[in-house]
PDB file of N, CA and C in Angstrom:
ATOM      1  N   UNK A   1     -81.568   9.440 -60.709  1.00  0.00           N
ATOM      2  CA  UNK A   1     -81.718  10.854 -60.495  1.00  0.00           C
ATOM      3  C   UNK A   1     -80.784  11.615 -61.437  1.00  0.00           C
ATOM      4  N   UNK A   2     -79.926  10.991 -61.770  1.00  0.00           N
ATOM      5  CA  UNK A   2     -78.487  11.648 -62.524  1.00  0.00           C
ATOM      6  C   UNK A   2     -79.108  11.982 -63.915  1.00  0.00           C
ATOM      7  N   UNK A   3     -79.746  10.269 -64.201  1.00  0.00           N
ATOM      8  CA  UNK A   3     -80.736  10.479 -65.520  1.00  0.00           C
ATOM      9  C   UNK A   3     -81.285  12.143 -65.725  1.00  0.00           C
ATOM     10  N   UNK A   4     -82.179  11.867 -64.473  1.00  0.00           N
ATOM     11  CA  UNK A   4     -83.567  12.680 -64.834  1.00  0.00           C
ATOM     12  C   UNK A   4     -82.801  14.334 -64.884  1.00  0.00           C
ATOM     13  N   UNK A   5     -81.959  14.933 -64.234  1.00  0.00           N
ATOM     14  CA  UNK A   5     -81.260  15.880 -64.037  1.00  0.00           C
ATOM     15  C   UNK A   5     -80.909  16.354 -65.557  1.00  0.00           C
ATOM     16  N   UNK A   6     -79.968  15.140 -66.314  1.00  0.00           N
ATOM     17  CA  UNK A   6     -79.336  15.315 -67.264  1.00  0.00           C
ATOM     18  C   UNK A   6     -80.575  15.896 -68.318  1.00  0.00           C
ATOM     19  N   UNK A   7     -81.376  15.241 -68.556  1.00  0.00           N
ATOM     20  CA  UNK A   7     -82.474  15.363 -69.210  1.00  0.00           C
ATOM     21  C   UNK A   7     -83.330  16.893 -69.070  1.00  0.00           C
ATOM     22  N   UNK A   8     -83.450  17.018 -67.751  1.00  0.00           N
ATOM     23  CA  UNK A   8     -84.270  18.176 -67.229  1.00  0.00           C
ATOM     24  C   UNK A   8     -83.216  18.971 -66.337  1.00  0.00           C
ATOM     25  N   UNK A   9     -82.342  19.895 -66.193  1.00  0.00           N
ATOM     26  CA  UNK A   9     -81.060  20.299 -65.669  1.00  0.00           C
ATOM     27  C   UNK A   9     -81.721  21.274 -64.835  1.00  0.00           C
ATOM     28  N   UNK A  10     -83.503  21.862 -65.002  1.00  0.00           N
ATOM     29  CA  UNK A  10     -83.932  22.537 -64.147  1.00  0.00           C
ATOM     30  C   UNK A  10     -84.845  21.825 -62.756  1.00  0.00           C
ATOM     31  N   UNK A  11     -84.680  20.421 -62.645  1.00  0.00           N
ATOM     32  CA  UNK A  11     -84.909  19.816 -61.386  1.00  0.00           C
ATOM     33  C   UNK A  11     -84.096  19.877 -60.496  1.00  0.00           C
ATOM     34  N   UNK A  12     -82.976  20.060 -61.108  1.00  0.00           N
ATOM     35  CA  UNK A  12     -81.381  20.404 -60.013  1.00  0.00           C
ATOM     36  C   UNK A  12     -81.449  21.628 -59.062  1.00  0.00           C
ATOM     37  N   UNK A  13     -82.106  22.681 -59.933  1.00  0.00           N
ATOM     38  CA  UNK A  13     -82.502  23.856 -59.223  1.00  0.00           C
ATOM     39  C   UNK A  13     -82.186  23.729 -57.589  1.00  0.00           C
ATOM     40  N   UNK A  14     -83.595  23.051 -57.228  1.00  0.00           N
ATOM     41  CA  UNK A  14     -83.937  23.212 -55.962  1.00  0.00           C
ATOM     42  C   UNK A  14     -83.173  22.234 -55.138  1.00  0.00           C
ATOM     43  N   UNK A  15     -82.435  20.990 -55.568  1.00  0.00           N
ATOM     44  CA  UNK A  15     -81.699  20.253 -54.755  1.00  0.00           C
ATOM     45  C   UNK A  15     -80.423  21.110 -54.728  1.00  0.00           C
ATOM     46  N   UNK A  16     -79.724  22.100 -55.228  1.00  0.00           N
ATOM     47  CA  UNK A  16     -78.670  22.387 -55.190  1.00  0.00           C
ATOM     48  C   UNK A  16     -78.937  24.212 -54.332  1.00  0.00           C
ATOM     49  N   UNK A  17     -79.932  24.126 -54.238  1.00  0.00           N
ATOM     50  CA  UNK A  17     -80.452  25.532 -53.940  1.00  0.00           C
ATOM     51  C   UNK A  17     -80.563  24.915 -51.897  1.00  0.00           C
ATOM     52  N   UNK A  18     -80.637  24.119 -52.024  1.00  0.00           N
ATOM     53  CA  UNK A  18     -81.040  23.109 -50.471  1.00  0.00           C
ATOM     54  C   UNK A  18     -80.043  23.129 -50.131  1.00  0.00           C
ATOM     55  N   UNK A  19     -78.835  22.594 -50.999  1.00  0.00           N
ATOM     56  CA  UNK A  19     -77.379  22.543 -50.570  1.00  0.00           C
ATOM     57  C   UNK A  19     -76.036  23.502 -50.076  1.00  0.00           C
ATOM     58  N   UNK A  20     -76.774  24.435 -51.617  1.00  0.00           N
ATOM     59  CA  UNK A  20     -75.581  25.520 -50.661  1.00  0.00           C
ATOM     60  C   UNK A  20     -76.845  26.569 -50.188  1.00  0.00           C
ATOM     61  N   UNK A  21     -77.558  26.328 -49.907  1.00  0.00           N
ATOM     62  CA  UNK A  21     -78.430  27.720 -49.009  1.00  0.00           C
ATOM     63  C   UNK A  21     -77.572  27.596 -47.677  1.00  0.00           C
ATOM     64  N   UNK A  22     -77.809  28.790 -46.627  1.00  0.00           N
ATOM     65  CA  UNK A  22     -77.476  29.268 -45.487  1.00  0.00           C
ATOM     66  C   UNK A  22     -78.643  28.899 -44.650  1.00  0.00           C
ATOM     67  N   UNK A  23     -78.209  28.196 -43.537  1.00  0.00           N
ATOM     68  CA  UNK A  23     -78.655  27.373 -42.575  1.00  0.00           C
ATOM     69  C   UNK A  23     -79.251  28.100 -41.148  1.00  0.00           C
ATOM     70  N   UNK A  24     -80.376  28.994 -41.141  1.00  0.00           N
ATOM     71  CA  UNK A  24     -80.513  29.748 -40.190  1.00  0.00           C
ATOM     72  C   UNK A  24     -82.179  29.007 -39.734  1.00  0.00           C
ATOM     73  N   UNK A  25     -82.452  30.063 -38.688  1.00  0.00           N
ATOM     74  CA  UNK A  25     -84.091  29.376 -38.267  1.00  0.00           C
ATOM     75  C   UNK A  25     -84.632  30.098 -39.173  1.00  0.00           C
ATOM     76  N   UNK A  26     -84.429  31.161 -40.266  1.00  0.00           N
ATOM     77  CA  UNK A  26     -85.433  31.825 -41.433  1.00  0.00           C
ATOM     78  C   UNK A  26     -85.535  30.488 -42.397  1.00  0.00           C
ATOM     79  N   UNK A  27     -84.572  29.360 -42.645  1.00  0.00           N
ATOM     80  CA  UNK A  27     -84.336  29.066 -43.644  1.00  0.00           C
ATOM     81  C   UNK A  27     -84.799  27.077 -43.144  1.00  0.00           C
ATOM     82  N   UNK A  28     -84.761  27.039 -41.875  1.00  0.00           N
ATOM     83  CA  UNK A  28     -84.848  25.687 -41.027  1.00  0.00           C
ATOM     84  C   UNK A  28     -86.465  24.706 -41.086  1.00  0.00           C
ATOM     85  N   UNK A  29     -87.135  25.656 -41.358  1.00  0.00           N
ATOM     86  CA  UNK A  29     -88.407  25.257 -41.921  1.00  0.00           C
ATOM     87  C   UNK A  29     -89.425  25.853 -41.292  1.00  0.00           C
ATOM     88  N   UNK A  30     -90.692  24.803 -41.659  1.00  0.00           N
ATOM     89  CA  UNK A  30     -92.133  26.419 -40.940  1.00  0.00           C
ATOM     90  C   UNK A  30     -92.095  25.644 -39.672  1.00  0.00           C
ATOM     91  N   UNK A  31     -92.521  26.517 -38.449  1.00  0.00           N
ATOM     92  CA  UNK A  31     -92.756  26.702 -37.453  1.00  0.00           C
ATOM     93  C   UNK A  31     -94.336  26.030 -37.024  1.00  0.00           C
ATOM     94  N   UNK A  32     -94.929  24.880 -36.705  1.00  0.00           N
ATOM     95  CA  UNK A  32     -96.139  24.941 -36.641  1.00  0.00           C
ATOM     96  C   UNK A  32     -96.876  24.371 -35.354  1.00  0.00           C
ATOM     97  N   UNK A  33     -95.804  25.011 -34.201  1.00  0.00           N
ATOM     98  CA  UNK A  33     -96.342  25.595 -32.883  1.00  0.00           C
ATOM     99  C   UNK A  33     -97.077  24.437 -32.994  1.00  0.00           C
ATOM    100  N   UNK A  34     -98.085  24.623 -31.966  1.00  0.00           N
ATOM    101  CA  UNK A  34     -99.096  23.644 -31.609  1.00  0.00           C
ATOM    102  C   UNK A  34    -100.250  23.373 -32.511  1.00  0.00           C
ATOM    103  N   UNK A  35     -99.915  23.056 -33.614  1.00  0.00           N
ATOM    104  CA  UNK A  35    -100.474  22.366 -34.800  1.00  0.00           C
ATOM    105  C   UNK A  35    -101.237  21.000 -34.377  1.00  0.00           C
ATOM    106  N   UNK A  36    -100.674  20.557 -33.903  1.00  0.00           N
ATOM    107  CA  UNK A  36    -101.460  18.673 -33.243  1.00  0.00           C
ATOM    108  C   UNK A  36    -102.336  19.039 -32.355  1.00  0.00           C
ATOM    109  N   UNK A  37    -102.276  19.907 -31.558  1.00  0.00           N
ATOM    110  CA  UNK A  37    -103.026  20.284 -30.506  1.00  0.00           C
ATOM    111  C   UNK A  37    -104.523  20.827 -31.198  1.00  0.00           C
ATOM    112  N   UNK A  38    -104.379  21.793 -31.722  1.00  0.00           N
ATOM    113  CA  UNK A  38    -105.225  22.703 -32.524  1.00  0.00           C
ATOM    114  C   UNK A  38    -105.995  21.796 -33.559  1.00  0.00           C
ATOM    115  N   UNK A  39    -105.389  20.874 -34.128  1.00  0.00           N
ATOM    116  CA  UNK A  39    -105.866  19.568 -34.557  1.00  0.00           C
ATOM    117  C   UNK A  39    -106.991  18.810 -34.283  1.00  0.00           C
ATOM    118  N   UNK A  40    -106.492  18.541 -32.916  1.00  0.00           N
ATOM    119  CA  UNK A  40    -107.549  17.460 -31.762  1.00  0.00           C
ATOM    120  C   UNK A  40    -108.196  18.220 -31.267  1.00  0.00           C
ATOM    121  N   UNK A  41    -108.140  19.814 -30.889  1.00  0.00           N
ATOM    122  CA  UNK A  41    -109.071  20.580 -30.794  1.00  0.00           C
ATOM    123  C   UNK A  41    -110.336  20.876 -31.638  1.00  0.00           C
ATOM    124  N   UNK A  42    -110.138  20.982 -32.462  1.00  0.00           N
ATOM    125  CA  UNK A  42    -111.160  20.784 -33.734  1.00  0.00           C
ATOM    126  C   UNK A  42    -111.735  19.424 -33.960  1.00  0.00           C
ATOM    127  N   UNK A  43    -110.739  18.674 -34.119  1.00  0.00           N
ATOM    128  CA  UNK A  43    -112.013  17.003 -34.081  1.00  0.00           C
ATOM    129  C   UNK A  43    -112.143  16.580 -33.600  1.00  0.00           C
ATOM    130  N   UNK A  44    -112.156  16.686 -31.645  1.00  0.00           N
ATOM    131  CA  UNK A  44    -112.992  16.683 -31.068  1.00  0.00           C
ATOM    132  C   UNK A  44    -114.635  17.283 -30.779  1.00  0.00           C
ATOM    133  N   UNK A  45    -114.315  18.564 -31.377  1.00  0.00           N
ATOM    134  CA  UNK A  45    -115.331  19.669 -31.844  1.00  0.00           C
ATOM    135  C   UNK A  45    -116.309  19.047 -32.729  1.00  0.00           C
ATOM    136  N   UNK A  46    -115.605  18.869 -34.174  1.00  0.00           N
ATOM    137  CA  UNK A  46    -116.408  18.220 -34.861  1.00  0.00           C
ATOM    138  C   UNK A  46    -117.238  16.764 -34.329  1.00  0.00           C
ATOM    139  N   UNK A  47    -116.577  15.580 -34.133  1.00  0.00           N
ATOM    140  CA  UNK A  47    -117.109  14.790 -33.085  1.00  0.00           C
ATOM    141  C   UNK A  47    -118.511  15.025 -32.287  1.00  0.00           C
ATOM    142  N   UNK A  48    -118.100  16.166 -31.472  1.00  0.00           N
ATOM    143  CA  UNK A  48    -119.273  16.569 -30.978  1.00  0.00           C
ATOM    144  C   UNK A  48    -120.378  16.992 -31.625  1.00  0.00           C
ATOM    145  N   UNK A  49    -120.101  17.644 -32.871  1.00  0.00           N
ATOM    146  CA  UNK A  49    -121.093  18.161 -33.565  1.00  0.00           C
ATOM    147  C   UNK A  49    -121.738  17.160 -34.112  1.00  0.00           C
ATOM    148  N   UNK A  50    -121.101  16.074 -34.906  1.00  0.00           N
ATOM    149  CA  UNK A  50    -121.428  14.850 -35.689  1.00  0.00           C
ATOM    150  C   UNK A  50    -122.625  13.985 -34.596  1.00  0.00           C
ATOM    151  N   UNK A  51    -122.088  14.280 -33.207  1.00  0.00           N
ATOM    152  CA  UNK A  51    -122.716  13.024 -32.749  1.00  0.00           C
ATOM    153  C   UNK A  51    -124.304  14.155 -31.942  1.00  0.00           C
ATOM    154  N   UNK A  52    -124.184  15.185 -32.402  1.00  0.00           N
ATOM    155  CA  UNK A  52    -125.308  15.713 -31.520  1.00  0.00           C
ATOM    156  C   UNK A  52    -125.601  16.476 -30.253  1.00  0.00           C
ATOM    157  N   UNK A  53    -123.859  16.108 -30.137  1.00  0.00           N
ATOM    158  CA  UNK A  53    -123.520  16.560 -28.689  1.00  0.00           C
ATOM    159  C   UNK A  53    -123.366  17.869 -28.739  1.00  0.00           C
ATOM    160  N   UNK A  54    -123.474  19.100 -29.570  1.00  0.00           N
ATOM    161  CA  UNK A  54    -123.390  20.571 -29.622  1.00  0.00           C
ATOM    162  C   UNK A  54    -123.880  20.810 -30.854  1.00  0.00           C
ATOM    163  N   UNK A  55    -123.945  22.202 -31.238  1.00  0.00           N
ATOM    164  CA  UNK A  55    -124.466  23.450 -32.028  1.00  0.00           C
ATOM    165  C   UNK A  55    -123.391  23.579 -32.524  1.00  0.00           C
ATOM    166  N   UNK A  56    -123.707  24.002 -33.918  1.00  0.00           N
ATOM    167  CA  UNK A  56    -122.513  24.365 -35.015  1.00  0.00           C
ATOM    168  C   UNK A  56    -121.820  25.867 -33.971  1.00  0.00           C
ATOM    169  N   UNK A  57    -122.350  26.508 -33.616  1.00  0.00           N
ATOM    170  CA  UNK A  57    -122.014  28.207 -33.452  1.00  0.00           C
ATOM    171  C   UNK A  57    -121.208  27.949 -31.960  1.00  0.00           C
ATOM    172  N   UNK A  58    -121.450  26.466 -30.745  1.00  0.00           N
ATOM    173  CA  UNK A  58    -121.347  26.022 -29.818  1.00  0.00           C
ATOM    174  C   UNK A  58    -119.531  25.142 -29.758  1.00  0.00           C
ATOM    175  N   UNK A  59    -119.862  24.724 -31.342  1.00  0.00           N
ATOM    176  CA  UNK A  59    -118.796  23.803 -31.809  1.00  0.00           C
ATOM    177  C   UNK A  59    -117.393  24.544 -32.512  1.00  0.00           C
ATOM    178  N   UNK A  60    -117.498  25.884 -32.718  1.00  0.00           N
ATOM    179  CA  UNK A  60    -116.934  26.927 -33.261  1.00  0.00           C
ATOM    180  C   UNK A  60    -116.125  27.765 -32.247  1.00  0.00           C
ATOM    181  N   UNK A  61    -117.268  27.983 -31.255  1.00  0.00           N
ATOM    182  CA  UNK A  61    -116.563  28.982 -30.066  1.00  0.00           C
ATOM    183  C   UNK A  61    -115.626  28.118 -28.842  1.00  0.00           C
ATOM    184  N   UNK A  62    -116.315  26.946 -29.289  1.00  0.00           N
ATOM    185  CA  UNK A  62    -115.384  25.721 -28.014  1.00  0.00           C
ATOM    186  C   UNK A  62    -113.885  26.015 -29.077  1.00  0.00           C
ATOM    187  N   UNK A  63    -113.943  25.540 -30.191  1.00  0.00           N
ATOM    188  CA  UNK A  63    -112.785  25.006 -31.247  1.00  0.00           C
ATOM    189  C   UNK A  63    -111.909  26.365 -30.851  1.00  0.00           C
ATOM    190  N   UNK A  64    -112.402  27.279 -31.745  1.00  0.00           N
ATOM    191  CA  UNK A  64    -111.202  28.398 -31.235  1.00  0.00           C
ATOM    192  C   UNK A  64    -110.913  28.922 -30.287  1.00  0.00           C
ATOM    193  N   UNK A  65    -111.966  28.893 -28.671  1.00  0.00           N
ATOM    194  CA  UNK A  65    -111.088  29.510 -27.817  1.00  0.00           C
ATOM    195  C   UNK A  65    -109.943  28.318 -27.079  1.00  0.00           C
ATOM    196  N   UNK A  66    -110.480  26.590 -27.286  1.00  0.00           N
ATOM    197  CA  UNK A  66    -109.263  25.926 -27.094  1.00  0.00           C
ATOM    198  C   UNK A  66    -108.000  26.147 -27.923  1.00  0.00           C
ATOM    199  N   UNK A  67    -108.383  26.538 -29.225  1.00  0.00           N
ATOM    200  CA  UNK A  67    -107.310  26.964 -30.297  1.00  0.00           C
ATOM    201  C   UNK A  67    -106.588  28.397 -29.929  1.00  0.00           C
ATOM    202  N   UNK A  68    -106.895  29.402 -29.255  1.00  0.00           N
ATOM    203  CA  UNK A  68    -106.359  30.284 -28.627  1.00  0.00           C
ATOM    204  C   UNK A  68    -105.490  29.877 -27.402  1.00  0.00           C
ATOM    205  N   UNK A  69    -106.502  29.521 -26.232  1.00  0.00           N
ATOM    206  CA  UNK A  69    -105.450  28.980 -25.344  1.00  0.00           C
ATOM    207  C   UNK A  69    -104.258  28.065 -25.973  1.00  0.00           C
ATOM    208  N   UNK A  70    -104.179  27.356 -26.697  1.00  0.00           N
ATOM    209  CA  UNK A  70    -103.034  26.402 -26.767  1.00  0.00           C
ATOM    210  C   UNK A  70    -102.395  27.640 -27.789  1.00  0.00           C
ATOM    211  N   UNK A  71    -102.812  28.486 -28.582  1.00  0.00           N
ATOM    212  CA  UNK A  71    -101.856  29.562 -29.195  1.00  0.00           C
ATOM    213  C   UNK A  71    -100.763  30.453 -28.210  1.00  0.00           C
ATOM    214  N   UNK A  72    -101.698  30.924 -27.397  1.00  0.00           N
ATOM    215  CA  UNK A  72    -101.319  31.780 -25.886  1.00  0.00           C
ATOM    216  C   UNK A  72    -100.317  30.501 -25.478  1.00  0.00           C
ATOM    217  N   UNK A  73    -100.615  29.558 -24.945  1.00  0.00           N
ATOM    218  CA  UNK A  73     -99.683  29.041 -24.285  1.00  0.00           C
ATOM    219  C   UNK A  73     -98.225  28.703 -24.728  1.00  0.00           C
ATOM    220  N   UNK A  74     -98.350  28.317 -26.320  1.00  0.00           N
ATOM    221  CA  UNK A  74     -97.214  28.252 -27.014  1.00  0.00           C
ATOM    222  C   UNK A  74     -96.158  29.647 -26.795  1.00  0.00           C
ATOM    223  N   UNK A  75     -96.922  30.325 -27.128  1.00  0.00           N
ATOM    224  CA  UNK A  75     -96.295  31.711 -27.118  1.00  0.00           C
ATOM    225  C   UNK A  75     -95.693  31.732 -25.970  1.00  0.00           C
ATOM    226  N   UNK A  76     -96.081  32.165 -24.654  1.00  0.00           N
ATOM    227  CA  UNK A  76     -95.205  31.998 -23.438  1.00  0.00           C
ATOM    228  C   UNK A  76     -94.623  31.010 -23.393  1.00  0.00           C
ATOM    229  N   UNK A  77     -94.450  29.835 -24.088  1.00  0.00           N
ATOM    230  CA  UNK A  77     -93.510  28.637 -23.984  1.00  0.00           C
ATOM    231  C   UNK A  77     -92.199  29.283 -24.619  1.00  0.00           C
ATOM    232  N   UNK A  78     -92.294  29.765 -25.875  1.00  0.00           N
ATOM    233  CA  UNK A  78     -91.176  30.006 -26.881  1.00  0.00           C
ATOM    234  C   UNK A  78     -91.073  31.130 -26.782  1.00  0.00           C
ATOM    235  N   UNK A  79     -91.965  32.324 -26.697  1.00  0.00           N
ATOM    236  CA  UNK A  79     -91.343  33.906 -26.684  1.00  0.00           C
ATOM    237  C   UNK A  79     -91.481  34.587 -27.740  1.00  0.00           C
TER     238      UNK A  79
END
């Protein structure tokens, strides 16, 4: 790494920008709430669609209002 630095002194940038940055929840990383959830919400959806078991427009309105509720719920979890 010392190599590649020496060579290219603008890869250092961002490892040294990591180092002395200020350590807050703006800076702690992204936030992605119920991401897994919203996930398996959808490919289960799809699933269903693949296998016949629903309507594209059927497979859409299931996906996001489970994707809402688990949004809503996060929210009253964290505030």
């Amino acid at each position: 790494m010392l190599d590649a630095w020496a060579k290219t002194p603008e890869l250092k940038v961002a490892y040294d920008q990591l180092l002395g940055g200020a350590f807050t929840k703006a800076t702690a990383g992204p936030v992605l709430g119920p991401h897994r959830q919203i996930r398996e919400i959808v490919a289960d959806q799809l699933e269903k669609l693949f296998l016949g078991q629903t309507d594209p427009q059927s497979a859409i309105t299931e996906a996001a209002q489970g994707a809402n509720e688990a949004l809503a719920d996060y929210a009253e979890r964290v505030g």
